[in-house]
PDB file of N, CA and C in Angstrom:
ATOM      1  N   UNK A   1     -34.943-204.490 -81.567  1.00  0.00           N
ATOM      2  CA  UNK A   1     -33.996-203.849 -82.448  1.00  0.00           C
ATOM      3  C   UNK A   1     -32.565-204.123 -82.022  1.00  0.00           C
ATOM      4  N   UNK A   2     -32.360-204.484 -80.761  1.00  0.00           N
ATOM      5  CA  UNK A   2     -31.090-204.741 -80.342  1.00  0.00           C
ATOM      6  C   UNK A   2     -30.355-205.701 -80.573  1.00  0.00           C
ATOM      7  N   UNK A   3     -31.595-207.165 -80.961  1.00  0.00           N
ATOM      8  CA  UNK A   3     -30.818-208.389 -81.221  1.00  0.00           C
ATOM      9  C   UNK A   3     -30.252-208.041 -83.095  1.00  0.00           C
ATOM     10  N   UNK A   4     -30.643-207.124 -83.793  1.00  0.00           N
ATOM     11  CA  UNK A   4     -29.836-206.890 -84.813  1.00  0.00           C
ATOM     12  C   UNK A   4     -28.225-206.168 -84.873  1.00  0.00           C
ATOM     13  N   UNK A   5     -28.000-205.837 -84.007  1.00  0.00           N
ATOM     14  CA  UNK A   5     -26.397-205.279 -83.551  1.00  0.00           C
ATOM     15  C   UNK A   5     -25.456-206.395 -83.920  1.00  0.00           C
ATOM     16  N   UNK A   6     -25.703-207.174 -83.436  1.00  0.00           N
ATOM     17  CA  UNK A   6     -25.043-208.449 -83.390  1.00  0.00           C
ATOM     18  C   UNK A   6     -24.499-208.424 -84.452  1.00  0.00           C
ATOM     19  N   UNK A   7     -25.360-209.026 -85.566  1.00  0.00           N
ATOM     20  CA  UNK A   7     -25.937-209.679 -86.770  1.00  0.00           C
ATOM     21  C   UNK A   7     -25.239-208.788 -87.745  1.00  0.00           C
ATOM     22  N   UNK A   8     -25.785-207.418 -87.393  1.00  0.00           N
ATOM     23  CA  UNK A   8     -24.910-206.437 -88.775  1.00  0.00           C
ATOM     24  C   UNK A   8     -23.512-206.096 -88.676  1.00  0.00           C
ATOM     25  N   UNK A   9     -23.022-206.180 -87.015  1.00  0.00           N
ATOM     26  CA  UNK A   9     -21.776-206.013 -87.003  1.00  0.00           C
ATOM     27  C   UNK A   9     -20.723-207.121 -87.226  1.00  0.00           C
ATOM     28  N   UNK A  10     -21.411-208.845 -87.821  1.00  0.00           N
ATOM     29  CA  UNK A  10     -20.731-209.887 -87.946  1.00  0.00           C
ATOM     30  C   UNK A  10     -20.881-209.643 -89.769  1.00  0.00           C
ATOM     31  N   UNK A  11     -22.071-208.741 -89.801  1.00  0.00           N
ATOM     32  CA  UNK A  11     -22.179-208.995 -91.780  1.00  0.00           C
ATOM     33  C   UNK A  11     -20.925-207.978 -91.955  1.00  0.00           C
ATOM     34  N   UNK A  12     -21.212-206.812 -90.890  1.00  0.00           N
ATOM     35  CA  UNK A  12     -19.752-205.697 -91.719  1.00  0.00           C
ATOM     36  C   UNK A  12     -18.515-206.194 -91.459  1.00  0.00           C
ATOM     37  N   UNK A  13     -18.229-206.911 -90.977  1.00  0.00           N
ATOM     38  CA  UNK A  13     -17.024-207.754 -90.476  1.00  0.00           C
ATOM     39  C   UNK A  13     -16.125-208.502 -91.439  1.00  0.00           C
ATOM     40  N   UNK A  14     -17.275-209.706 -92.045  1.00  0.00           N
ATOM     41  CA  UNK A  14     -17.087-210.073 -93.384  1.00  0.00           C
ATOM     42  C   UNK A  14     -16.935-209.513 -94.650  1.00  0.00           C
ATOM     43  N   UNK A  15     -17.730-208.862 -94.753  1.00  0.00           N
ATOM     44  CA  UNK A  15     -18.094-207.953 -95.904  1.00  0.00           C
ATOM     45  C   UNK A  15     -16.921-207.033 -95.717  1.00  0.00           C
ATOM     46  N   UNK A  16     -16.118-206.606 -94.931  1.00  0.00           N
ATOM     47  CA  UNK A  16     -14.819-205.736 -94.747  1.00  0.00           C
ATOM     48  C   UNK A  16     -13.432-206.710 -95.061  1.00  0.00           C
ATOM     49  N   UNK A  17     -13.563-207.894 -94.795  1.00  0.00           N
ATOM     50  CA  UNK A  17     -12.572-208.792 -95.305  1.00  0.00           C
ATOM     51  C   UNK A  17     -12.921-209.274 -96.714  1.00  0.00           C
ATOM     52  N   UNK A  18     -14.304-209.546 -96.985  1.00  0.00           N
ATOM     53  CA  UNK A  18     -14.068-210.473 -98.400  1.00  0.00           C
ATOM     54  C   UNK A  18     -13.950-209.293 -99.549  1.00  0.00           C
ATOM     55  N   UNK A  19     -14.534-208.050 -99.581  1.00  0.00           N
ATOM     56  CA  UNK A  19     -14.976-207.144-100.761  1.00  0.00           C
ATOM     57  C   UNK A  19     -13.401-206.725-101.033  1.00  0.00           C
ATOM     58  N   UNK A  20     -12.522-206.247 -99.949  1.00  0.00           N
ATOM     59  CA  UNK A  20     -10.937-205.918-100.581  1.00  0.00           C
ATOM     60  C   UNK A  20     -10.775-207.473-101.411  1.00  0.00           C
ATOM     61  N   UNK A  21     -10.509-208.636-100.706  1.00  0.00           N
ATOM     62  CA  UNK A  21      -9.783-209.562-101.497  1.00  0.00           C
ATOM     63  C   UNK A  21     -10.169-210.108-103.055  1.00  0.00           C
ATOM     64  N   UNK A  22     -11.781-209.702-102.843  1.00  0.00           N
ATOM     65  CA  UNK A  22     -12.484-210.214-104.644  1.00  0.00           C
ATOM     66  C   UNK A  22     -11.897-208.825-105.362  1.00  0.00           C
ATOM     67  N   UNK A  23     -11.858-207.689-105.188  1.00  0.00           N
ATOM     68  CA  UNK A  23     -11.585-206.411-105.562  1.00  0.00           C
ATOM     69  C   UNK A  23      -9.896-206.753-106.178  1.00  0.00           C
ATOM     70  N   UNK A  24      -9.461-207.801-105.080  1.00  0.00           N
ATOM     71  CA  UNK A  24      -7.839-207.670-105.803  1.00  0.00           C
ATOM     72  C   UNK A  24      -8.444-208.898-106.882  1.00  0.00           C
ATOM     73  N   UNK A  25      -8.574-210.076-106.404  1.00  0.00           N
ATOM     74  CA  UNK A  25      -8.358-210.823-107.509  1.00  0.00           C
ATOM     75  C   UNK A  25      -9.186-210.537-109.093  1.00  0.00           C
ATOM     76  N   UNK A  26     -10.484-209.841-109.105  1.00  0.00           N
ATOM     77  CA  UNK A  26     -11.384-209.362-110.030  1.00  0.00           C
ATOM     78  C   UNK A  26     -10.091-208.281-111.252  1.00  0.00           C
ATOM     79  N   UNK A  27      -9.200-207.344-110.424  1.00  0.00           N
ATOM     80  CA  UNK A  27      -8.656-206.221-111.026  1.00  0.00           C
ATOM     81  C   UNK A  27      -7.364-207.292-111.466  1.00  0.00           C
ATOM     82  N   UNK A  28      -6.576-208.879-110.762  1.00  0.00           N
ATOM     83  CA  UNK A  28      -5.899-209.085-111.165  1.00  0.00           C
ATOM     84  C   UNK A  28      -6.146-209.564-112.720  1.00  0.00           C
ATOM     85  N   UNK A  29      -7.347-210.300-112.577  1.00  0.00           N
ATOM     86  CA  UNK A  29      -7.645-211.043-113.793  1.00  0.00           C
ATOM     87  C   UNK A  29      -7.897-210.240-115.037  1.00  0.00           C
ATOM     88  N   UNK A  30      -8.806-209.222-114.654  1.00  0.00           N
ATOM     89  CA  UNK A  30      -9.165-207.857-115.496  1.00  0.00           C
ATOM     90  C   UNK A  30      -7.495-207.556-116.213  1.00  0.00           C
ATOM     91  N   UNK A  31      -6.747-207.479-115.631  1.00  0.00           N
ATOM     92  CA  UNK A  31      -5.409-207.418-116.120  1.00  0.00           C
ATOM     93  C   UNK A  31      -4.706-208.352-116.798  1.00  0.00           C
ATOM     94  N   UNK A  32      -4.957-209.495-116.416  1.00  0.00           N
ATOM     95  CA  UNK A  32      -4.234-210.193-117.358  1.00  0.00           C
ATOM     96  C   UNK A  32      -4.766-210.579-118.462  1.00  0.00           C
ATOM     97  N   UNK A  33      -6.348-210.217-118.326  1.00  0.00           N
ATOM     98  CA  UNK A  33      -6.860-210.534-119.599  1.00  0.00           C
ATOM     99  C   UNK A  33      -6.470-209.564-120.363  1.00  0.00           C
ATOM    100  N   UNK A  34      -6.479-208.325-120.308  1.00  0.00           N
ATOM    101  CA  UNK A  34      -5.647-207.096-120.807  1.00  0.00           C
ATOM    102  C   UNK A  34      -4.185-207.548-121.641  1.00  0.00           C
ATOM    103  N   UNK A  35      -3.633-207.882-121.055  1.00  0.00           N
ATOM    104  CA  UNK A  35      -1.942-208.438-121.242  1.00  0.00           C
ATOM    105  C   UNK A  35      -2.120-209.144-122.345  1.00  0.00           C
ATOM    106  N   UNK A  36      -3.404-210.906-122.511  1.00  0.00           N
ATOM    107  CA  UNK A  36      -3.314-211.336-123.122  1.00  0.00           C
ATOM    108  C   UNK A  36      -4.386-211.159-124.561  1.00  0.00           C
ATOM    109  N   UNK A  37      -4.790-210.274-124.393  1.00  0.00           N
ATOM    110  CA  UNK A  37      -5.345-209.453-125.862  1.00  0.00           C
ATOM    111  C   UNK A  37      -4.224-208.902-126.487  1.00  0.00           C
ATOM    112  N   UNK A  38      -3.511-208.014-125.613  1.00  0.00           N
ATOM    113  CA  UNK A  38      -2.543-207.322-126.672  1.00  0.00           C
ATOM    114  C   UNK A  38      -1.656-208.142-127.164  1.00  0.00           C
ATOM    115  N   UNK A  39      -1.348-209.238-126.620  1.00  0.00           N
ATOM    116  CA  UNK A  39      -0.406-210.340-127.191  1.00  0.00           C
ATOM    117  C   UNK A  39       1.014-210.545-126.135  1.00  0.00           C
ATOM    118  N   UNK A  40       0.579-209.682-124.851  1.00  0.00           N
ATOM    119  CA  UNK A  40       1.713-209.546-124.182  1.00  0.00           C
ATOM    120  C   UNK A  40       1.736-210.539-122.815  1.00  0.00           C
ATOM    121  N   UNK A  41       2.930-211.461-123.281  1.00  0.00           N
ATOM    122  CA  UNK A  41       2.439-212.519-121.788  1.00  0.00           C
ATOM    123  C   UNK A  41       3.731-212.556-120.735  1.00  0.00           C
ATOM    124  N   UNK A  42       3.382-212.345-119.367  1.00  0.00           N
ATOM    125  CA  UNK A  42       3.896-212.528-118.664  1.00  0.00           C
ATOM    126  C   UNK A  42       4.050-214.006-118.011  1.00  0.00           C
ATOM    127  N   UNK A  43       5.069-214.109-117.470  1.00  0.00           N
ATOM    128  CA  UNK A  43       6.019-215.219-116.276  1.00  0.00           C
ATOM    129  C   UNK A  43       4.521-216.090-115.869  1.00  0.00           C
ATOM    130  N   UNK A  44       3.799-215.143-114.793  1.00  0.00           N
ATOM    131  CA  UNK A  44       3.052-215.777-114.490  1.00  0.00           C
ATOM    132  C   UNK A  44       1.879-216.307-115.015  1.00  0.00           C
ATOM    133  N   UNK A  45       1.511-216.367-116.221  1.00  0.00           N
ATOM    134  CA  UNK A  45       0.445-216.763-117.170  1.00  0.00           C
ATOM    135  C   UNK A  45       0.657-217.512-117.908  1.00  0.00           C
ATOM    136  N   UNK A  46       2.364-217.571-118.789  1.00  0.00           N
ATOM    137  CA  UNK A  46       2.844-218.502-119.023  1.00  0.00           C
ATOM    138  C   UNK A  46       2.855-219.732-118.429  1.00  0.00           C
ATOM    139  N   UNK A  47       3.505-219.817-116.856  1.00  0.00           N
ATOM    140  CA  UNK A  47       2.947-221.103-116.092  1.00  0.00           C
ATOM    141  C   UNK A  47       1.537-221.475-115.775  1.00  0.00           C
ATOM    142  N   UNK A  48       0.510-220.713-116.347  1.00  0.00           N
ATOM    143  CA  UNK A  48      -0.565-221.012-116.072  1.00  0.00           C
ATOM    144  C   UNK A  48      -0.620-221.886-117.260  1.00  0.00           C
ATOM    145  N   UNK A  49      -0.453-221.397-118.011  1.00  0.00           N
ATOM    146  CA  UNK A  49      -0.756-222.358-119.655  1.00  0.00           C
ATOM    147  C   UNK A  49      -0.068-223.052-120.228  1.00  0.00           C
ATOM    148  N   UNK A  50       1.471-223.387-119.356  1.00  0.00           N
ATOM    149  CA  UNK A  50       2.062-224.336-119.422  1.00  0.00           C
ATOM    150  C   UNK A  50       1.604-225.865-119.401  1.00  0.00           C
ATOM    151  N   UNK A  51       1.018-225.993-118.366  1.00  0.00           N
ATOM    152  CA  UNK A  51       0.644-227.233-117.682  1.00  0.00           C
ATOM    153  C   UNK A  51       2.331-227.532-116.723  1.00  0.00           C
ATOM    154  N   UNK A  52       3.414-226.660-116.828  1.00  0.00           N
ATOM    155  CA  UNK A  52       4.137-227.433-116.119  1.00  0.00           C
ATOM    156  C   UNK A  52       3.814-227.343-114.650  1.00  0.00           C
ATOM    157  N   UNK A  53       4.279-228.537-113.848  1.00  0.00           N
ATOM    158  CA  UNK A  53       3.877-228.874-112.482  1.00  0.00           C
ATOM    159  C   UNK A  53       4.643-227.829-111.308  1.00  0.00           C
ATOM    160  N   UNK A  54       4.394-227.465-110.309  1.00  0.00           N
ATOM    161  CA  UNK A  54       4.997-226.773-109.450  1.00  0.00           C
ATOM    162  C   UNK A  54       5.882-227.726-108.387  1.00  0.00           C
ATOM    163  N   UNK A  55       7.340-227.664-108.703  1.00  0.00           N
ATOM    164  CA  UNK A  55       8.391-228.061-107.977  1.00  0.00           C
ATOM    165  C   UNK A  55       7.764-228.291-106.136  1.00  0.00           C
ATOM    166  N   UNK A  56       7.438-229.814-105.901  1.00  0.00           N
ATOM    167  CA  UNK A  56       7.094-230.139-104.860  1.00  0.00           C
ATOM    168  C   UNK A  56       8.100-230.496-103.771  1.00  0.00           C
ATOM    169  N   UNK A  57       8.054-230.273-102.921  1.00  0.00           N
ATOM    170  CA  UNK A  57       8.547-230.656-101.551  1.00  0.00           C
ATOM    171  C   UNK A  57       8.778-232.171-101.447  1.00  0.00           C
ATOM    172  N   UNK A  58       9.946-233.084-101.309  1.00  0.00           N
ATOM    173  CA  UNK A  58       9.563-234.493-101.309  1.00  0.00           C
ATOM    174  C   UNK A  58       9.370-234.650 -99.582  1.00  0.00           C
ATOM    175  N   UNK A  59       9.908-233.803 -98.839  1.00  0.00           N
ATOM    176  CA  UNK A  59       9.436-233.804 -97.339  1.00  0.00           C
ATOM    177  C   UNK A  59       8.695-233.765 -96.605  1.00  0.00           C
ATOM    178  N   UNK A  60       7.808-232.815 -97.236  1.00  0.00           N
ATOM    179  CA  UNK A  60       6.515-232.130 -97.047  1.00  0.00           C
ATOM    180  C   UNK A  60       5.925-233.216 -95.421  1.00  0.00           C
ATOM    181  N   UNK A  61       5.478-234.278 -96.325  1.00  0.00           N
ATOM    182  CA  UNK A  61       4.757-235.437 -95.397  1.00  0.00           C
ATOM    183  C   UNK A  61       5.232-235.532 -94.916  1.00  0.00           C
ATOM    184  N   UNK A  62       6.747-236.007 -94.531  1.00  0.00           N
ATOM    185  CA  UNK A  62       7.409-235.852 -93.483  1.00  0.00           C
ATOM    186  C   UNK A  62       7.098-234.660 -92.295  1.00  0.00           C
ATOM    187  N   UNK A  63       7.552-233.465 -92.645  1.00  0.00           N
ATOM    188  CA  UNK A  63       7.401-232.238 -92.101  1.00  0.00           C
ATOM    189  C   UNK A  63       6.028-232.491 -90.560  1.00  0.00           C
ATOM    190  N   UNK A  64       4.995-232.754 -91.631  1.00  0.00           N
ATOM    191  CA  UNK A  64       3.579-232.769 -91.157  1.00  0.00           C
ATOM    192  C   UNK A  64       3.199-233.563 -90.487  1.00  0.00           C
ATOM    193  N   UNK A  65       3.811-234.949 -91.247  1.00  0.00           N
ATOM    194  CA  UNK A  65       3.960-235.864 -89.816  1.00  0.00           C
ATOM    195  C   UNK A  65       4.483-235.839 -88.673  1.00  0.00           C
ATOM    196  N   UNK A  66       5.726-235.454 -88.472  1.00  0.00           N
ATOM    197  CA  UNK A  66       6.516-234.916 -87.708  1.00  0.00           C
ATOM    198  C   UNK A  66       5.455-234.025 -87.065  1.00  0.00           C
ATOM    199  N   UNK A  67       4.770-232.876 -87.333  1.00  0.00           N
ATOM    200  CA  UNK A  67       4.391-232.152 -86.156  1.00  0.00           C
ATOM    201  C   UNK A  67       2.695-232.864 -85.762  1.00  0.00           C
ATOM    202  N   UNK A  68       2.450-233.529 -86.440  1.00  0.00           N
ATOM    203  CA  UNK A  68       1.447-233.824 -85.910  1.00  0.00           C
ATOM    204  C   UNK A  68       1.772-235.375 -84.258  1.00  0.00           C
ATOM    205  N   UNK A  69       2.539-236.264 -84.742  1.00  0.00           N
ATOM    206  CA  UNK A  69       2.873-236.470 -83.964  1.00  0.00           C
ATOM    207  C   UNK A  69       3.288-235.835 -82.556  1.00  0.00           C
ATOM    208  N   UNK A  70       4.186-235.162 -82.768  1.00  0.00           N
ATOM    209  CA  UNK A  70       4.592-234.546 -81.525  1.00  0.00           C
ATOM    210  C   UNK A  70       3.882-233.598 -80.658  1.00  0.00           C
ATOM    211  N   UNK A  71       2.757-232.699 -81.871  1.00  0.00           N
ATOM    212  CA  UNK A  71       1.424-232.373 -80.638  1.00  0.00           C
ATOM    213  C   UNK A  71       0.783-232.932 -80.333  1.00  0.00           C
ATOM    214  N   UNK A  72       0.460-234.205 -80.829  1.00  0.00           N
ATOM    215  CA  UNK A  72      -0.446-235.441 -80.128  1.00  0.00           C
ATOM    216  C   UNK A  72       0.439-236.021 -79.034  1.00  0.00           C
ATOM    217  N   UNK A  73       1.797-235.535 -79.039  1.00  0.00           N
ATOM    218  CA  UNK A  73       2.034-236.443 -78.000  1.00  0.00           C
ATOM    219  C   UNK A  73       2.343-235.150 -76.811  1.00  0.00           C
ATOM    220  N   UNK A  74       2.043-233.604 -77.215  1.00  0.00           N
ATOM    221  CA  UNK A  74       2.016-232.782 -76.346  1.00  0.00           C
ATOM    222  C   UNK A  74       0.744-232.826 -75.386  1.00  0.00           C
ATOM    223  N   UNK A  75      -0.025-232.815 -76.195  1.00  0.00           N
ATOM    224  CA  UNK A  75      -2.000-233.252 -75.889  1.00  0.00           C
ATOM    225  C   UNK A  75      -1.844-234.238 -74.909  1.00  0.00           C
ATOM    226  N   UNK A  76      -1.328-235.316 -75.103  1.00  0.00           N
ATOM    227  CA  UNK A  76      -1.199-236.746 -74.082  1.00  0.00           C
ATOM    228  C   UNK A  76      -0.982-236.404 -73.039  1.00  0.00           C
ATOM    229  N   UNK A  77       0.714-235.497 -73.507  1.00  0.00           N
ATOM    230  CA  UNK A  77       1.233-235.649 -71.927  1.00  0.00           C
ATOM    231  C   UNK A  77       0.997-234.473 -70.925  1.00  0.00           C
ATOM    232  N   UNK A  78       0.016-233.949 -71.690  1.00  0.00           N
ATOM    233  CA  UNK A  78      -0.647-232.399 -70.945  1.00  0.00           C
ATOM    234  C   UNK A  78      -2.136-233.004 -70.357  1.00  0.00           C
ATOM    235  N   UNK A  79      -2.627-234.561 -70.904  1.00  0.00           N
ATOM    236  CA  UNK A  79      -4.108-235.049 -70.715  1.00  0.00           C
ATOM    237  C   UNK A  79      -3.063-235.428 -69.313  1.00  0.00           C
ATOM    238  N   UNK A  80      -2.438-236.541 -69.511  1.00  0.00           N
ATOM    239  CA  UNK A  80      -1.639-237.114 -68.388  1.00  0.00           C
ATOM    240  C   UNK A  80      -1.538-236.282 -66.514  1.00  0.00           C
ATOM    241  N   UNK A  81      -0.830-235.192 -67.037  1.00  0.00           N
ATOM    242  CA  UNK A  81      -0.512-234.239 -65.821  1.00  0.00           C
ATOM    243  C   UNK A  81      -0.967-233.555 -65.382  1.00  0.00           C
ATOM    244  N   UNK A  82      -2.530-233.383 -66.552  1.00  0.00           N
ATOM    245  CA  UNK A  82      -3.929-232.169 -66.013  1.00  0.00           C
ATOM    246  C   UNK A  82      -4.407-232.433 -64.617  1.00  0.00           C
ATOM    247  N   UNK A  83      -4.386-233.495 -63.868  1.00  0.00           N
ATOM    248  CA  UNK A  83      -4.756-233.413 -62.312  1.00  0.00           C
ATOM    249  C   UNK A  83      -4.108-233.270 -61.538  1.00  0.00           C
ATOM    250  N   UNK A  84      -2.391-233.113 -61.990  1.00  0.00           N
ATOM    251  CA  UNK A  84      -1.407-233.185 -61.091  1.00  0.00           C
ATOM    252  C   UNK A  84      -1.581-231.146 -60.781  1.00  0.00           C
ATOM    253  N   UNK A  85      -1.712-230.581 -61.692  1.00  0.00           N
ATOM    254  CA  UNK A  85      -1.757-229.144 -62.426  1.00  0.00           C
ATOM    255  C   UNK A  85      -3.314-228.710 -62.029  1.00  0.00           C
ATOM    256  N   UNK A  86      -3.300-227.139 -61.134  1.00  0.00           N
ATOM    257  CA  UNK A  86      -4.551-226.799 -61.056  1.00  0.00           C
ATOM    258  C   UNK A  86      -4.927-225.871 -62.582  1.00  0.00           C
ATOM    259  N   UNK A  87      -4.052-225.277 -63.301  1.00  0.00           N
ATOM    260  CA  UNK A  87      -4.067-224.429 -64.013  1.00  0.00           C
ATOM    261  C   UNK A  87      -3.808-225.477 -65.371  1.00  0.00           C
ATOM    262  N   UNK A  88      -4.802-225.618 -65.878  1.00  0.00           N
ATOM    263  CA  UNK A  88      -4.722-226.839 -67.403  1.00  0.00           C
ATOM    264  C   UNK A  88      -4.418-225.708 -68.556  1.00  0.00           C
ATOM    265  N   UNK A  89      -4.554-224.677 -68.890  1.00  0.00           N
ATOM    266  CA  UNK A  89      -4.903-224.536 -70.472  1.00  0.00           C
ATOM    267  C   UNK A  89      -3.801-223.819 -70.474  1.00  0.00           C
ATOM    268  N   UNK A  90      -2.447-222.849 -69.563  1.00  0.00           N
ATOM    269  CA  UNK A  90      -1.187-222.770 -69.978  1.00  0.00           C
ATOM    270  C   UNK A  90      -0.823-224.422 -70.274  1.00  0.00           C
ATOM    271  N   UNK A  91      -0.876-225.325 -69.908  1.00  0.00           N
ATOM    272  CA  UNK A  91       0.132-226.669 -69.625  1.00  0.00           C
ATOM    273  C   UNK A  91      -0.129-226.783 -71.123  1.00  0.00           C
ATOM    274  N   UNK A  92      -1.469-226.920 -71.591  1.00  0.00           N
ATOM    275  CA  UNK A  92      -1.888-227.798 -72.582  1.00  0.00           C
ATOM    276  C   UNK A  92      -1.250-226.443 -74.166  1.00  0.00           C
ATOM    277  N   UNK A  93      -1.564-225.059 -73.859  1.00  0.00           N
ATOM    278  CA  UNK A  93      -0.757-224.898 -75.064  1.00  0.00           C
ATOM    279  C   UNK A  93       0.899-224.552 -75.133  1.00  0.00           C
ATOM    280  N   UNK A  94       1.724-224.839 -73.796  1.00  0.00           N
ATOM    281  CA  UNK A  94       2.919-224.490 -73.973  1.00  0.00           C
ATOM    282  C   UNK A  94       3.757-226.146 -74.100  1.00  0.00           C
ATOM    283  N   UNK A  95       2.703-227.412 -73.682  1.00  0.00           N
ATOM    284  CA  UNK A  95       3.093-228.754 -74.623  1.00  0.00           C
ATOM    285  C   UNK A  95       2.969-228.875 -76.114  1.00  0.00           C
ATOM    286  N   UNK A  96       2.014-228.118 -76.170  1.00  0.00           N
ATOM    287  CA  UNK A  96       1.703-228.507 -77.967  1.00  0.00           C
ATOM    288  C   UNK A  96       2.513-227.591 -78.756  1.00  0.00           C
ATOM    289  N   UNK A  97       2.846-226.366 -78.533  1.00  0.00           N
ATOM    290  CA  UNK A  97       3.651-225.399 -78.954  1.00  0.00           C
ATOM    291  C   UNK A  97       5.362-226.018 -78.910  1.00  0.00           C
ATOM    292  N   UNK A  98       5.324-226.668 -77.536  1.00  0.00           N
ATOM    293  CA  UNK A  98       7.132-227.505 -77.648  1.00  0.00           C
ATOM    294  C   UNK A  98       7.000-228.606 -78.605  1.00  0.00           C
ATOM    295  N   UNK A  99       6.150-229.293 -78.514  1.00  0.00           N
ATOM    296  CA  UNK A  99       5.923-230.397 -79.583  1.00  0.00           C
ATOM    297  C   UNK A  99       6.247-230.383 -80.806  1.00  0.00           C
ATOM    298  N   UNK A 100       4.747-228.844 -81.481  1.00  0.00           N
ATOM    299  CA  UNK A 100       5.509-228.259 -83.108  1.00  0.00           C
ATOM    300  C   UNK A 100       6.703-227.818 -82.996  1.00  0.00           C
ATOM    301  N   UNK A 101       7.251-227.435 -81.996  1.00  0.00           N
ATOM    302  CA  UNK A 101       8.971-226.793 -82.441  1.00  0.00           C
ATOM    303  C   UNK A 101      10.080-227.566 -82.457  1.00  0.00           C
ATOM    304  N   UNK A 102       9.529-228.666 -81.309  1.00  0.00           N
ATOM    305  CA  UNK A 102      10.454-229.809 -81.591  1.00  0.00           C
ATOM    306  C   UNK A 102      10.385-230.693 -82.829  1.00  0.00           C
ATOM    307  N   UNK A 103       9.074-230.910 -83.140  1.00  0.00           N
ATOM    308  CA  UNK A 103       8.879-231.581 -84.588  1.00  0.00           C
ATOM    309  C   UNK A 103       9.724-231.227 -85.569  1.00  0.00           C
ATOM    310  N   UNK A 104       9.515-229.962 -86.171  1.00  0.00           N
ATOM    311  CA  UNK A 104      10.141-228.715 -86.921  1.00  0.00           C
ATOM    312  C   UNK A 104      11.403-228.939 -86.588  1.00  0.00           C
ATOM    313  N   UNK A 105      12.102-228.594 -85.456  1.00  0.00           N
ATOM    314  CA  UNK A 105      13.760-229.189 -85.490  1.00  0.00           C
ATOM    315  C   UNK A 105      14.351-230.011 -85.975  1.00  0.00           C
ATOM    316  N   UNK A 106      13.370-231.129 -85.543  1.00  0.00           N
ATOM    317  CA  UNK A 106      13.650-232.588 -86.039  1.00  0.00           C
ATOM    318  C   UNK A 106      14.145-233.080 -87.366  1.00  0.00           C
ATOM    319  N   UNK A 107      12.826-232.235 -88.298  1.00  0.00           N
ATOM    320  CA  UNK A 107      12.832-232.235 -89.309  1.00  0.00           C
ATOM    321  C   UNK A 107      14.058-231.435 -90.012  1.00  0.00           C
ATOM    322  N   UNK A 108      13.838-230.506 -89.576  1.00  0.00           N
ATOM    323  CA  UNK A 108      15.146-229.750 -90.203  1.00  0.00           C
ATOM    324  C   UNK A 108      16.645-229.888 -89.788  1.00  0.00           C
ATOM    325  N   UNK A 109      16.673-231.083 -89.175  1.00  0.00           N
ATOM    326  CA  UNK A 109      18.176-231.553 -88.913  1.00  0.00           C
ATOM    327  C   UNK A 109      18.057-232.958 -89.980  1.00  0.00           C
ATOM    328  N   UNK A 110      16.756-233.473 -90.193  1.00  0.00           N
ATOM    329  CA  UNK A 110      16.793-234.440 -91.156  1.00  0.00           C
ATOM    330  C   UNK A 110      17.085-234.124 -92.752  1.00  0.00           C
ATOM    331  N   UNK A 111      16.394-233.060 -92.932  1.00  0.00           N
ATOM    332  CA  UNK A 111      16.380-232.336 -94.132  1.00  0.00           C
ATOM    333  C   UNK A 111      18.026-231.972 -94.676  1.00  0.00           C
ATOM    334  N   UNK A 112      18.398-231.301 -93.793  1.00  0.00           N
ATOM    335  CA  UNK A 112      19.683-230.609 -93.358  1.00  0.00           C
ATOM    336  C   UNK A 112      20.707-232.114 -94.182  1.00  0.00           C
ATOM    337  N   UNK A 113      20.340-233.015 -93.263  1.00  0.00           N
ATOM    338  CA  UNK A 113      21.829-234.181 -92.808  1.00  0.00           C
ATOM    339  C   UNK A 113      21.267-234.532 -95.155  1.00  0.00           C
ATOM    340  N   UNK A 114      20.213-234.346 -95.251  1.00  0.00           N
ATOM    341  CA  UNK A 114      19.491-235.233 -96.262  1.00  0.00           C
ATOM    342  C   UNK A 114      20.162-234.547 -97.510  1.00  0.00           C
ATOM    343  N   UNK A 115      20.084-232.697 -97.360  1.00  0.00           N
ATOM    344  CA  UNK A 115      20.842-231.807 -98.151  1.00  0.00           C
ATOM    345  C   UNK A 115      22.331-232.096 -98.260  1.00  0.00           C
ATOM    346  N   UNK A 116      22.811-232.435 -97.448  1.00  0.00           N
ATOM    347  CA  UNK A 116      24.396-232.796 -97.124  1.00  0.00           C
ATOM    348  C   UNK A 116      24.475-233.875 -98.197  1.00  0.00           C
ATOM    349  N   UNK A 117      24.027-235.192 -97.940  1.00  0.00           N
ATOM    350  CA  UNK A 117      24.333-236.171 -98.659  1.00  0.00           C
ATOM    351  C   UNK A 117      23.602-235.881-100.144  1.00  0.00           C
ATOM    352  N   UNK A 118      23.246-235.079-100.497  1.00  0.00           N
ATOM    353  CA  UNK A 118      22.791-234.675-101.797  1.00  0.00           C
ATOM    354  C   UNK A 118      21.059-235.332-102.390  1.00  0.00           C
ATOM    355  N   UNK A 119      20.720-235.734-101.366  1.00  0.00           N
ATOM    356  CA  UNK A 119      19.858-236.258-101.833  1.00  0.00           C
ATOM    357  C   UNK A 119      18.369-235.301-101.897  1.00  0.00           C
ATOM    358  N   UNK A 120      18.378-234.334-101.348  1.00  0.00           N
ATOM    359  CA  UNK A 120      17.465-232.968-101.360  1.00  0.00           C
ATOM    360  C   UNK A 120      17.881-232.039-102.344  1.00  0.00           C
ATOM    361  N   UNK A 121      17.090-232.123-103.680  1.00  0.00           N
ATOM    362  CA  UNK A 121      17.670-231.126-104.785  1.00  0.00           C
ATOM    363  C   UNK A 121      17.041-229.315-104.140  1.00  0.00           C
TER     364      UNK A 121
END
């Protein structure tokens, strides 16, 4: 009977996260179908039945590249110095953590210089 503890306290676990979030989206929809019987349409339903596109990021890839690089090159240089280091797993997440923040800087001094010259609407 004991190996069921486990088991029911990983089902109530889930079942405590997913039943609020279907509960919101079930009552959102329930609502807007509401809205659009009576003939009354809101902002956000309108862009649903628009087809217009959602204003994209031209950086984005940039951004992502940017941090993926630079925690791969946190990973490296944390693989690199792991024997020099008795204590590995501070080294390895306070490289990868400087990495994304340096990435992220990077980017946002590129973005920045990119906004300046007008070329970032």
């Amino acid at each position: 009977m004991e190996f069921l503890i486990p088991i029911i306290v990983t089902v109530a676990f889930f079942a405590a996260v997913a039943i609020p979030i279907y509960e919101h989206i079930r009552t959102r929809h329930r609502e807007r179908m509401a809205l659009i019987e009576k003939g009354i349409v809101t902002e956000d339903v309108k862009y649903l039945y628009s087809g217009a596109q959602a204003k994209s990021n031209p950086y984005g890839a940039l951004k992502w590249g940017l941090i993926f690089v630079f925690v791969g090159l946190g990973i490296l240089i944390a693989q690199l110095l792991s024997p020099l280091v008795a204590e590995e797993q501070p080294m390895y997440f306070a490289l990868v953590s400087i990495g994304a923040g340096s990435a992220l800087l990077i980017f946002y001094r590129i973005a920045l210089k990119r906004q300046k010259e007008g070329e970032l609407v």
